[in-house]
C-alpha atoms as a PDB file:
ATOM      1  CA  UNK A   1     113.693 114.668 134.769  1.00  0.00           C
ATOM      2  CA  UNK A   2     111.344 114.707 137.281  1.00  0.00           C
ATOM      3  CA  UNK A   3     109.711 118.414 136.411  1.00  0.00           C
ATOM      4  CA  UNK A   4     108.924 117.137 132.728  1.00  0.00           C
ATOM      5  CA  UNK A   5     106.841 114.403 134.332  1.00  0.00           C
ATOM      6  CA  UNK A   6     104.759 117.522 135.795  1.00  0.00           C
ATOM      7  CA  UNK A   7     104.053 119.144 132.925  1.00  0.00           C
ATOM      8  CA  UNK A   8     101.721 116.117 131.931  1.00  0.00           C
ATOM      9  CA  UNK A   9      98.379 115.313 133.130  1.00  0.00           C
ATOM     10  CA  UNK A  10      98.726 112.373 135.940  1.00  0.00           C
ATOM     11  CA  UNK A  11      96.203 110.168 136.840  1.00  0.00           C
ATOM     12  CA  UNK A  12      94.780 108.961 140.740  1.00  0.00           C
ATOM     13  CA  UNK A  13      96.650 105.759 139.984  1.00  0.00           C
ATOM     14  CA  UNK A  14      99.800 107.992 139.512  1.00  0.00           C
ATOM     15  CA  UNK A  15     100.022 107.146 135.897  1.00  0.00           C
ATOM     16  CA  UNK A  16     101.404 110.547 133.972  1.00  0.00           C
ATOM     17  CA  UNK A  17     101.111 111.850 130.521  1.00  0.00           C
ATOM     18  CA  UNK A  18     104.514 113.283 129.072  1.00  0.00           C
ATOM     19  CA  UNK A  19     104.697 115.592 126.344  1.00  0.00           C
ATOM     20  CA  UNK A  20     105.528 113.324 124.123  1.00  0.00           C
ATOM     21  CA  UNK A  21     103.076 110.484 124.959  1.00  0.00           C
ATOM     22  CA  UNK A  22     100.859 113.807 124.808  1.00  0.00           C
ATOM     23  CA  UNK A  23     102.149 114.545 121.058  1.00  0.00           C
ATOM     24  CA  UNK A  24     101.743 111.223 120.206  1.00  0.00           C
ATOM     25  CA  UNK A  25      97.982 110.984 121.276  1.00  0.00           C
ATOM     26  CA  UNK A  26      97.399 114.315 119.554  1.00  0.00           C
ATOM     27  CA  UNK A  27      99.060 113.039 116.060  1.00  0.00           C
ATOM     28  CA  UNK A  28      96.927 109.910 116.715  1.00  0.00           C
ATOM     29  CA  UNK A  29      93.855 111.778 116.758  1.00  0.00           C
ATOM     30  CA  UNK A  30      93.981 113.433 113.824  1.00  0.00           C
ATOM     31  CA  UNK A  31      94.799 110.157 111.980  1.00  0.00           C
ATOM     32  CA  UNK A  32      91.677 109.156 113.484  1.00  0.00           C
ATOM     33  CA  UNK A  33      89.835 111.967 112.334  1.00  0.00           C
ATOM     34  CA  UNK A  34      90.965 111.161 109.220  1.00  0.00           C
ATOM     35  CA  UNK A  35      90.159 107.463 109.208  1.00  0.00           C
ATOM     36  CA  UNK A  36      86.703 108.291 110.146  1.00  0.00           C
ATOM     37  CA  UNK A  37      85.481 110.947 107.910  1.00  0.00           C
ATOM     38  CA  UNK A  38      86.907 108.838 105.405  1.00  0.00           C
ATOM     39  CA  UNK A  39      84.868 105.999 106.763  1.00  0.00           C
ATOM     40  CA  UNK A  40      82.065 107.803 106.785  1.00  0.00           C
ATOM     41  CA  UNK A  41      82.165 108.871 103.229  1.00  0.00           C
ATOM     42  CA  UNK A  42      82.721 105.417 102.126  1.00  0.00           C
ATOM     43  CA  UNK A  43      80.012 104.799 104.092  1.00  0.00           C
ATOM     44  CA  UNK A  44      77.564 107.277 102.216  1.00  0.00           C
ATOM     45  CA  UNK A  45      79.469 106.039  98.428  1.00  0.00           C
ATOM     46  CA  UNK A  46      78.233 102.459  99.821  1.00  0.00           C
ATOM     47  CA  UNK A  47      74.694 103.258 100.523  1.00  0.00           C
ATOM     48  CA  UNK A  48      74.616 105.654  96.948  1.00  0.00           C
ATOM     49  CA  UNK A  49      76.349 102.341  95.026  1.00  0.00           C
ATOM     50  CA  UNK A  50      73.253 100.208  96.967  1.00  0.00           C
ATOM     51  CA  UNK A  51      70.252 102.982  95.644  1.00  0.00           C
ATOM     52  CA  UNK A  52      72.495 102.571  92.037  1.00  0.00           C
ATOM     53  CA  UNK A  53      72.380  98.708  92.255  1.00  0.00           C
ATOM     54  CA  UNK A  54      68.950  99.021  92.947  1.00  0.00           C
ATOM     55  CA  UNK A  55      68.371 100.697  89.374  1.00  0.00           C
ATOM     56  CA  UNK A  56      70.571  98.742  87.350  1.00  0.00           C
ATOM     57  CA  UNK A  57      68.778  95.550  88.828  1.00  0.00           C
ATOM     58  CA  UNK A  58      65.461  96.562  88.375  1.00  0.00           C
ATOM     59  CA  UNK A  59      64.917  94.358  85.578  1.00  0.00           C
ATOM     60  CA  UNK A  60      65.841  91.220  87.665  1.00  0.00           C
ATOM     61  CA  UNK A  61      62.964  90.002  89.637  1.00  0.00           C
ATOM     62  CA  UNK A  62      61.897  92.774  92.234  1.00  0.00           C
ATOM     63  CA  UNK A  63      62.866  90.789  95.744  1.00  0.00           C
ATOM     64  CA  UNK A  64      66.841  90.649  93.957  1.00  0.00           C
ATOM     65  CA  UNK A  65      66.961  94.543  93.676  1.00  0.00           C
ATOM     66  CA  UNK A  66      65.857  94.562  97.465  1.00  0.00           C
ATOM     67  CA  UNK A  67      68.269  92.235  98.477  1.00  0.00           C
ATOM     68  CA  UNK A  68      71.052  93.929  96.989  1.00  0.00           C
ATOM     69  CA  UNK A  69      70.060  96.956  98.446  1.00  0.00           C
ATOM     70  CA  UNK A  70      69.448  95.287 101.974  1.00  0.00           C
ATOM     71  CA  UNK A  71      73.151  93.727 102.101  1.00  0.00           C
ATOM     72  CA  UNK A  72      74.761  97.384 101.055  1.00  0.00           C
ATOM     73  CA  UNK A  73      72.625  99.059 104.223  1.00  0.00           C
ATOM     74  CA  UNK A  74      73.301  96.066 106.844  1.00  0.00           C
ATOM     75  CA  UNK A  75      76.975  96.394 105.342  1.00  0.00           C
ATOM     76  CA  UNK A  76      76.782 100.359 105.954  1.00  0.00           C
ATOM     77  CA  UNK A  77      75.215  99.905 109.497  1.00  0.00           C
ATOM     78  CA  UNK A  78      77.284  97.805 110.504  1.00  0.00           C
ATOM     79  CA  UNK A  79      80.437  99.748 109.399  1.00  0.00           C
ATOM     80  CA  UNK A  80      79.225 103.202 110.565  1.00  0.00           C
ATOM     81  CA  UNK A  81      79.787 101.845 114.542  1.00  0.00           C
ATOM     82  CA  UNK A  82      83.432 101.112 114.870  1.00  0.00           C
ATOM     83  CA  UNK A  83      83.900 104.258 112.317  1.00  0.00           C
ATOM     84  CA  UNK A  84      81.550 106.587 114.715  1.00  0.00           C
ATOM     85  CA  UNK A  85      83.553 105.365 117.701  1.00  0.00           C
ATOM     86  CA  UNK A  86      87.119 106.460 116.302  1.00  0.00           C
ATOM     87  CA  UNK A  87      85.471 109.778 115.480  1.00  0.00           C
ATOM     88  CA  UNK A  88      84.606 110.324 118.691  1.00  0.00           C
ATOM     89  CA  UNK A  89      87.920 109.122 120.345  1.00  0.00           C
ATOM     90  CA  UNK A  90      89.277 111.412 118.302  1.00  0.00           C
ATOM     91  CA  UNK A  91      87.462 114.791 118.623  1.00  0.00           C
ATOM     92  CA  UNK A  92      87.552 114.193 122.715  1.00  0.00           C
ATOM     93  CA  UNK A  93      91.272 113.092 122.443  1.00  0.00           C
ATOM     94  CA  UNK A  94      91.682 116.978 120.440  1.00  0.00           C
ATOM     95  CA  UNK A  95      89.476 118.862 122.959  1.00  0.00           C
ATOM     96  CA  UNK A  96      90.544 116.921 126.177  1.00  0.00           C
ATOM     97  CA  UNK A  97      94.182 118.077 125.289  1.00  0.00           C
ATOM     98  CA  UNK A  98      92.933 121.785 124.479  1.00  0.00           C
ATOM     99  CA  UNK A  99      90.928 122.501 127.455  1.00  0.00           C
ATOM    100  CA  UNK A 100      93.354 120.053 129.688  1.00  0.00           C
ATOM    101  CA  UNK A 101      90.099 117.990 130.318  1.00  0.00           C
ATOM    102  CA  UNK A 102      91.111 114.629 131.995  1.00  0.00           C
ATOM    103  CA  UNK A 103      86.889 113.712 131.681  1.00  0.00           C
ATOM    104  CA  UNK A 104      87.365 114.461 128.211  1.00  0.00           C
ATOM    105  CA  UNK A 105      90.479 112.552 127.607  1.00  0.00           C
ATOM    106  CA  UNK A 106      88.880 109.678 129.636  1.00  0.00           C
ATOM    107  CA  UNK A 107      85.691 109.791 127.538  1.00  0.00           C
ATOM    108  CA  UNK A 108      88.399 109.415 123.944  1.00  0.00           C
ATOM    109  CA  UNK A 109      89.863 106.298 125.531  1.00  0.00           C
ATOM    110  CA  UNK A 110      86.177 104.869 126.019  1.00  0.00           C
ATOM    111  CA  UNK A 111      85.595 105.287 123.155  1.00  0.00           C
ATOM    112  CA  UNK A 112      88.265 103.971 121.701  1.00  0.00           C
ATOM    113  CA  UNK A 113      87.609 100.777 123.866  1.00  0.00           C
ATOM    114  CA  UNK A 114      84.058 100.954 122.300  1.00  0.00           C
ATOM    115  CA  UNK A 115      85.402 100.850 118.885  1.00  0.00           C
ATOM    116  CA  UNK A 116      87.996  97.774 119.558  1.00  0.00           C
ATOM    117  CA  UNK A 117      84.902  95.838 121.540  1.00  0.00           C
ATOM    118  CA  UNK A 118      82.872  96.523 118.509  1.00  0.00           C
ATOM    119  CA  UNK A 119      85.760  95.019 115.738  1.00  0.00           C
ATOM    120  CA  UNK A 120      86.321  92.127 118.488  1.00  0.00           C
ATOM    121  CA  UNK A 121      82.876  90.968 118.921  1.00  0.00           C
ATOM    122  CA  UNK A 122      82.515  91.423 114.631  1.00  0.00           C
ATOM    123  CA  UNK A 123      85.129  89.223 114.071  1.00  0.00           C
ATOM    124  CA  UNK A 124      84.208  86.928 116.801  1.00  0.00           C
ATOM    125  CA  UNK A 125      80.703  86.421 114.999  1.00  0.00           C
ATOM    126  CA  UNK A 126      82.376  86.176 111.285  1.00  0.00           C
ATOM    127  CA  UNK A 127      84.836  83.385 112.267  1.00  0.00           C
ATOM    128  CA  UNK A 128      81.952  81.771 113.747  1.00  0.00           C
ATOM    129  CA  UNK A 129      79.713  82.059 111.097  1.00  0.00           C
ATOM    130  CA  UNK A 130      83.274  80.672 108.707  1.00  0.00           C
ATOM    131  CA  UNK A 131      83.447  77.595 111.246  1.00  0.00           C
ATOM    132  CA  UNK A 132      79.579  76.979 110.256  1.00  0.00           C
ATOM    133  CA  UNK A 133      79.753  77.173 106.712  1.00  0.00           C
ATOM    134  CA  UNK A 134      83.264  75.023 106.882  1.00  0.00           C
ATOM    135  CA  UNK A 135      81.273  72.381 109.262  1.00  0.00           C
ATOM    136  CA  UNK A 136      78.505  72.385 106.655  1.00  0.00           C
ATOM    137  CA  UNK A 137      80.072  72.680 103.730  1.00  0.00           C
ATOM    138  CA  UNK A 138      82.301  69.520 104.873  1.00  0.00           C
ATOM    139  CA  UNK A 139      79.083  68.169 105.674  1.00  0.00           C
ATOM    140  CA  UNK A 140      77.516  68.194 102.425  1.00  0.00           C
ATOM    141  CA  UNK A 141      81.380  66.848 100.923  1.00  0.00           C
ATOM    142  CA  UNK A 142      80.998  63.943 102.604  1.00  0.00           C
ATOM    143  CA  UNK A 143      76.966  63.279 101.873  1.00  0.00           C
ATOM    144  CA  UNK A 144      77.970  63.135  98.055  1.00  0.00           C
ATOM    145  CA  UNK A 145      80.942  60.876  97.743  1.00  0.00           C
END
Protein backbone atom coordinates (compact mmCIF):
# COMPACT_ATOMS: atom_id res chain seq x y z
CA UNK A 1 0.00 0.00 0.00
CA UNK A 2 2.49 2.11 1.09
CA UNK A 3 4.92 1.82 -2.25
CA UNK A 4 1.88 3.03 -4.51
CA UNK A 5 1.82 6.18 -2.39
CA UNK A 6 5.57 6.60 -3.80
CA UNK A 7 4.97 6.41 -7.11
CA UNK A 8 3.08 9.86 -6.84
CA UNK A 9 4.46 13.22 -6.56
CA UNK A 10 4.26 14.34 -2.64
CA UNK A 11 4.24 17.61 -1.50
CA UNK A 12 6.51 19.52 1.65
CA UNK A 13 3.25 19.33 3.56
CA UNK A 14 3.37 15.50 2.93
CA UNK A 15 0.32 15.62 0.80
CA UNK A 16 0.84 12.78 -2.17
CA UNK A 17 -0.50 12.36 -5.60
CA UNK A 18 -1.65 8.65 -6.41
CA UNK A 19 -2.00 7.36 -9.73
CA UNK A 20 -5.26 7.63 -9.79
CA UNK A 21 -5.78 11.14 -8.30
CA UNK A 22 -2.92 11.55 -11.07
CA UNK A 23 -5.37 9.99 -13.88
CA UNK A 24 -8.01 11.88 -12.71
CA UNK A 25 -6.20 15.34 -12.99
CA UNK A 26 -4.93 14.27 -16.41
CA UNK A 27 -8.67 13.32 -17.72
CA UNK A 28 -9.60 16.68 -16.10
CA UNK A 29 -7.30 18.53 -18.16
CA UNK A 30 -8.20 17.59 -21.27
CA UNK A 31 -11.88 18.35 -20.46
CA UNK A 32 -10.50 21.61 -19.77
CA UNK A 33 -8.78 21.91 -22.86
CA UNK A 34 -11.77 21.22 -24.35
CA UNK A 35 -13.97 23.65 -22.46
CA UNK A 36 -11.64 26.35 -23.36
CA UNK A 37 -10.96 26.15 -26.97
CA UNK A 38 -14.51 25.81 -27.15
CA UNK A 39 -14.81 28.97 -25.14
CA UNK A 40 -12.66 30.61 -27.08
CA UNK A 41 -14.35 29.95 -30.32
CA UNK A 42 -17.57 31.04 -28.95
CA UNK A 43 -15.77 33.77 -28.00
CA UNK A 44 -14.55 34.74 -31.64
CA UNK A 45 -18.54 33.56 -33.12
CA UNK A 46 -19.58 36.34 -30.39
CA UNK A 47 -17.39 39.12 -31.48
CA UNK A 48 -18.16 38.00 -35.57
CA UNK A 49 -22.22 37.97 -34.51
CA UNK A 50 -21.31 41.74 -32.82
CA UNK A 51 -19.34 43.08 -36.40
CA UNK A 52 -22.78 41.21 -38.12
CA UNK A 53 -25.16 43.11 -35.74
CA UNK A 54 -23.35 46.02 -36.51
CA UNK A 55 -24.42 45.68 -40.34
CA UNK A 56 -27.81 44.60 -39.99
CA UNK A 57 -28.35 47.70 -37.61
CA UNK A 58 -26.86 50.16 -39.61
CA UNK A 59 -30.02 51.60 -40.59
CA UNK A 60 -31.02 52.29 -36.90
CA UNK A 61 -29.55 55.44 -35.66
CA UNK A 62 -25.62 55.15 -35.69
CA UNK A 63 -24.92 55.29 -31.60
CA UNK A 64 -27.54 51.80 -31.56
CA UNK A 65 -25.17 49.88 -34.00
CA UNK A 66 -22.27 50.92 -31.55
CA UNK A 67 -23.95 49.89 -28.66
CA UNK A 68 -24.74 46.61 -29.85
CA UNK A 69 -21.42 46.11 -30.85
CA UNK A 70 -19.98 47.50 -27.45
CA UNK A 71 -22.17 44.95 -25.25
CA UNK A 72 -20.97 41.80 -27.64
CA UNK A 73 -17.03 42.98 -26.95
CA UNK A 74 -17.50 43.83 -23.03
CA UNK A 75 -19.51 40.39 -23.15
CA UNK A 76 -16.40 38.73 -25.07
CA UNK A 77 -13.81 40.40 -22.68
CA UNK A 78 -15.23 39.57 -20.03
CA UNK A 79 -15.73 35.85 -20.96
CA UNK A 80 -12.25 35.34 -22.50
CA UNK A 81 -10.69 35.56 -18.57
CA UNK A 82 -12.17 32.68 -16.72
CA UNK A 83 -11.94 30.75 -20.30
CA UNK A 84 -8.00 31.79 -20.63
CA UNK A 85 -7.50 30.65 -17.05
CA UNK A 86 -8.89 26.96 -17.57
CA UNK A 87 -6.68 26.85 -20.66
CA UNK A 88 -3.89 27.43 -18.86
CA UNK A 89 -4.69 25.09 -15.86
CA UNK A 90 -4.98 22.78 -18.27
CA UNK A 91 -1.91 22.82 -20.60
CA UNK A 92 0.39 23.11 -17.17
CA UNK A 93 -1.77 20.32 -15.52
CA UNK A 94 -0.66 18.11 -19.15
CA UNK A 95 3.02 19.24 -19.09
CA UNK A 96 3.51 19.26 -15.21
CA UNK A 97 2.47 15.49 -15.37
CA UNK A 98 4.82 14.85 -18.54
CA UNK A 99 7.95 16.35 -17.39
CA UNK A 100 7.00 15.39 -13.52
CA UNK A 101 7.13 19.24 -12.90
CA UNK A 102 5.68 19.95 -9.36
CA UNK A 103 6.27 24.10 -10.43
CA UNK A 104 4.30 23.26 -13.29
CA UNK A 105 1.58 21.38 -11.62
CA UNK A 106 1.55 24.18 -8.95
CA UNK A 107 1.30 26.90 -11.61
CA UNK A 108 -2.26 24.61 -13.19
CA UNK A 109 -3.76 24.79 -9.72
CA UNK A 110 -3.15 28.73 -9.71
CA UNK A 111 -4.59 28.99 -12.28
CA UNK A 112 -7.33 27.21 -11.73
CA UNK A 113 -7.79 29.32 -8.47
CA UNK A 114 -7.53 32.35 -10.89
CA UNK A 115 -10.33 31.14 -12.93
CA UNK A 116 -12.80 30.29 -9.80
CA UNK A 117 -11.73 33.97 -8.19
CA UNK A 118 -12.61 35.38 -11.51
CA UNK A 119 -16.43 33.47 -11.76
CA UNK A 120 -16.71 34.38 -7.84
CA UNK A 121 -16.04 37.97 -7.96
CA UNK A 122 -18.48 37.99 -11.54
CA UNK A 123 -21.19 36.69 -9.82
CA UNK A 124 -20.59 38.63 -6.75
CA UNK A 125 -20.96 41.93 -8.93
CA UNK A 126 -24.16 40.49 -11.01
CA UNK A 127 -26.18 39.63 -7.86
CA UNK A 128 -25.30 42.96 -6.75
CA UNK A 129 -26.13 44.76 -9.61
CA UNK A 130 -29.84 42.20 -9.43
CA UNK A 131 -30.25 43.53 -5.69
CA UNK A 132 -30.03 47.22 -7.32
CA UNK A 133 -32.32 46.90 -10.02
CA UNK A 134 -34.81 44.80 -7.50
CA UNK A 135 -34.32 47.84 -4.83
CA UNK A 136 -35.13 50.24 -7.67
CA UNK A 137 -37.41 48.65 -9.51
CA UNK A 138 -39.49 48.17 -6.10
CA UNK A 139 -38.78 51.67 -5.75
CA UNK A 140 -40.41 52.97 -8.70
CA UNK A 141 -43.60 50.15 -7.78
CA UNK A 142 -44.29 51.87 -4.95
CA UNK A 143 -43.87 55.74 -6.42
CA UNK A 144 -46.84 54.84 -8.85
CA UNK A 145 -49.55 53.25 -6.80
Amino acid sequence: MEDSLDTGISSGDGIRINATSKKYLIEISKWASFLAIAGFVLIGLMLMGGVFLIGAASRLQGAASGLVFFTFLVAGTIYFFPTYFLFMFAKNIKQGFRSENEEMITKGFENLKSMFKFIGVLVIIVIGFYVLLFLLGGGALFTFS
